[in-house]
Protein backbone atom coordinates (compact mmCIF):
# COMPACT_ATOMS: atom_id res chain seq x y z
CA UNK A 1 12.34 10.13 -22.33
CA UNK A 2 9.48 7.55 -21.33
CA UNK A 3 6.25 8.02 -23.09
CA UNK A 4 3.76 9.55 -20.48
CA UNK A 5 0.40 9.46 -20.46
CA UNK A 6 -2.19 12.39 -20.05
CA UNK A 7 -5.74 11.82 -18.84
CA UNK A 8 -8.20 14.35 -19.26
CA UNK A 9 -11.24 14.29 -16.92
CA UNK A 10 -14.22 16.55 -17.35
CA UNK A 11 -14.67 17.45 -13.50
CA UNK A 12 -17.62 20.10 -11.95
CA UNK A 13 -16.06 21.54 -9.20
CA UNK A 14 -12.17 22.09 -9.27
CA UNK A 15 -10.77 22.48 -5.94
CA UNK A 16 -13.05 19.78 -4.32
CA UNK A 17 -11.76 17.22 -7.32
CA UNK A 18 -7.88 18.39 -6.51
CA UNK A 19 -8.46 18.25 -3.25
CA UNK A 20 -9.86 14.47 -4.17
CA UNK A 21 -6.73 13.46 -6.31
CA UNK A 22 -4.28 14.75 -3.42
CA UNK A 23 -6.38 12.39 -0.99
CA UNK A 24 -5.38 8.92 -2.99
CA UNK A 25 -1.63 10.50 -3.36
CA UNK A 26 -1.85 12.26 -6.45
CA UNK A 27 0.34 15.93 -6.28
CA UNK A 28 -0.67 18.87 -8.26
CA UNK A 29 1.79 20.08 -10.81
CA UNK A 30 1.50 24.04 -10.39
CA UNK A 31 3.47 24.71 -13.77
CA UNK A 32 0.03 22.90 -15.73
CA UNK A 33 -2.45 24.02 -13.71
CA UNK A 34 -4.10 27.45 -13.43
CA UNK A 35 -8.46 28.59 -12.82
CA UNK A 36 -9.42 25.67 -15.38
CA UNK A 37 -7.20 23.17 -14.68
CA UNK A 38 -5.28 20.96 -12.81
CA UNK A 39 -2.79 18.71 -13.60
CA UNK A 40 -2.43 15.75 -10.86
CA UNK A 41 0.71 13.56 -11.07
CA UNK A 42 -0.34 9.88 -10.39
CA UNK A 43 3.87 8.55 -11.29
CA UNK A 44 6.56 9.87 -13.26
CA UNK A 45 4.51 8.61 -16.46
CA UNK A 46 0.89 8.93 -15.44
CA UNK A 47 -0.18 12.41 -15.27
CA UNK A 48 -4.44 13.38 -14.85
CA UNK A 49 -5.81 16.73 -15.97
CA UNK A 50 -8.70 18.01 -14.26
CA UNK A 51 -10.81 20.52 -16.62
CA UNK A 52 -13.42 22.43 -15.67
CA UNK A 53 -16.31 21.96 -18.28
CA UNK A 54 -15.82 25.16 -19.68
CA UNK A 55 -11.82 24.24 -20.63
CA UNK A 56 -12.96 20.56 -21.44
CA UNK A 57 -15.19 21.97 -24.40
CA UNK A 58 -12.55 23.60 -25.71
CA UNK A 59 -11.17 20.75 -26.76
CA UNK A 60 -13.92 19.09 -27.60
CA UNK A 61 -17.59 19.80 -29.07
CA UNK A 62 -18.73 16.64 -28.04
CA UNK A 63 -21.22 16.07 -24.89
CA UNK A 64 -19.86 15.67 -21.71
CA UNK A 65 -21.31 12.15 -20.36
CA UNK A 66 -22.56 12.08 -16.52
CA UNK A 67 -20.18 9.65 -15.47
CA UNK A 68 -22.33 8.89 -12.27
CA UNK A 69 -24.90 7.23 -15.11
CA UNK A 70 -22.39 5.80 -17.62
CA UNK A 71 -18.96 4.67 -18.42
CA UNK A 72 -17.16 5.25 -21.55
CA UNK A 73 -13.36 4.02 -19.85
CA UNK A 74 -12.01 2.16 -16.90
CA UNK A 75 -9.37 3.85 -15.98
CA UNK A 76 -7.12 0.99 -13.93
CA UNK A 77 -3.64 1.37 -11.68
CA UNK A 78 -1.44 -1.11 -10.12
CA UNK A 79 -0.08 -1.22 -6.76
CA UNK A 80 2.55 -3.15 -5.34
CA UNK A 81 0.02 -5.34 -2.66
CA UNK A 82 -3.13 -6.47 -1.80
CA UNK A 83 -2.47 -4.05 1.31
CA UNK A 84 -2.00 -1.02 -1.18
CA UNK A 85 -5.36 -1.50 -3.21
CA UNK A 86 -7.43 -1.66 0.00
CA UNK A 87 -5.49 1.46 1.33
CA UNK A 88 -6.09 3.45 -1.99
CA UNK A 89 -9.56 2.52 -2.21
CA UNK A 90 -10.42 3.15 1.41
CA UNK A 91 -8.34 6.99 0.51
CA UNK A 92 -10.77 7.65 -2.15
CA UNK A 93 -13.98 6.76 -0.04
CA UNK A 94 -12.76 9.03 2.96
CA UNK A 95 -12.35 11.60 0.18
CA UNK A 96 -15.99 11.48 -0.79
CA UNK A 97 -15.56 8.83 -3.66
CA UNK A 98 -17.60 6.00 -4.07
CA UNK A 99 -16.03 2.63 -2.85
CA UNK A 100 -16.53 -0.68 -4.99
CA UNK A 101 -18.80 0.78 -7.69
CA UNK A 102 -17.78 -2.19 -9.48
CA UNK A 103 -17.59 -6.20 -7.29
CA UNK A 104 -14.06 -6.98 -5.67
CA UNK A 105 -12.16 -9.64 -8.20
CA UNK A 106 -10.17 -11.82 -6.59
CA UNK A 107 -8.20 -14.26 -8.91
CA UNK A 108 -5.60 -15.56 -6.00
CA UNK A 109 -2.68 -14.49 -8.31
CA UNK A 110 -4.60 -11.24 -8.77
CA UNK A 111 -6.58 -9.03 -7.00
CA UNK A 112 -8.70 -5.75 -7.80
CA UNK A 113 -11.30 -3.31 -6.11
CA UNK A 114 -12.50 0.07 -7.79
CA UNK A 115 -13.73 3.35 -6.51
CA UNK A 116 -15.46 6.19 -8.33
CA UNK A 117 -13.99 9.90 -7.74
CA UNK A 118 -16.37 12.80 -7.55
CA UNK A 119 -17.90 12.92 -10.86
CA UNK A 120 -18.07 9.27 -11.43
CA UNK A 121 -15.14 8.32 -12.86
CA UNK A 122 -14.38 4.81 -12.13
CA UNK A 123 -10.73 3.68 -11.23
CA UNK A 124 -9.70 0.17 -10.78
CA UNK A 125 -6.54 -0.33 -8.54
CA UNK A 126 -5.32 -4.13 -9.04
CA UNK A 127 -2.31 -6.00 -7.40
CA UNK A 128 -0.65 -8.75 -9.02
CA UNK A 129 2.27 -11.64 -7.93
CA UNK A 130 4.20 -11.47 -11.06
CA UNK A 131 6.06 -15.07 -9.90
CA UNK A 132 2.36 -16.53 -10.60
CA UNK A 133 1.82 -14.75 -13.85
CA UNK A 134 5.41 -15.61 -14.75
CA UNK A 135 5.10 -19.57 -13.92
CA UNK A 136 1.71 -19.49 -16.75
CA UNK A 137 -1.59 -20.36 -16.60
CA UNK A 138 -1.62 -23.61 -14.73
CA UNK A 139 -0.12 -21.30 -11.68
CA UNK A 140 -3.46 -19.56 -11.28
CA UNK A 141 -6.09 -22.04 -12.63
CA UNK A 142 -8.23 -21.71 -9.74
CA UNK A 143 -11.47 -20.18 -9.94
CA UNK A 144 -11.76 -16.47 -9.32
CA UNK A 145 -13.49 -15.48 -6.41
CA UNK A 146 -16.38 -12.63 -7.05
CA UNK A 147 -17.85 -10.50 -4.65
């Protein structure tokens, strides 16, 4: 079995945040999900649980950060074009998220863009040509492009 992934997100309002996840193609597993939680399936290996704060403390007794002030992870996914970032980004803003907290990076061989879902929690989607990154460094010495 492939090791998966589980990431936990403190969210404050449920059904708005699945409603959110289903909007930039997550599905909701109903098997791991019940009043406090959700659990969204990004792939077969990347799975995101949506807690309530109530269910999140149980875990934890630490403070639950506002996300919408600071950043303790970047959470980042890759997509299979340049085409597919915009698209997933442009999902997310329809949804109510916040497109491009972070600037666009555009590296030629690479490129990235980020949105923020509801409660601030900042994903980076990235694309990259794996023939550049396979012929080395000299393949994509050109200055990055910012913006």
């Amino acid at each position: 079995m492939s090791q998966l992934i589980f990431i936990n997100l403190p969210v404050a309002d449920l059904p708005r945040s699945i409603a959110f996840y289903e909007a930039v193609g997550a599905t909701r597993n109903p098997m791991f999900s019940d009043d406090a939680a959700a659990c969204m399936v990004v792939s077969d290996v990347i799975h995101v649980m949506l807690l309530t704060h109530d269910k999140w403390r149980t875990f934890t007794d630490r403070q639950i950060p506002d996300a919408h002030a600071s950043a303790q992870v970047l959470l980042c996914l890759s997509k299979d074009s340049r085409d597919a970032v915009n698209a997933v980004v442009d999902q997310a803003g329809g949804a109510g998220g916040q497109i491009d907290p972070n600037p666009t990076q555009d590296y030629g061989f690479m490129y990235g863009r980020s949105y923020a879902d509801l409660d601030g929690h900042i994903w980076e989607v990235m694309w990259m040509d794996a023939a550049a990154v396979a012929a080395g460094p000299e393949a994509f010495a050109a200055e990055a492009v910012v913006s």
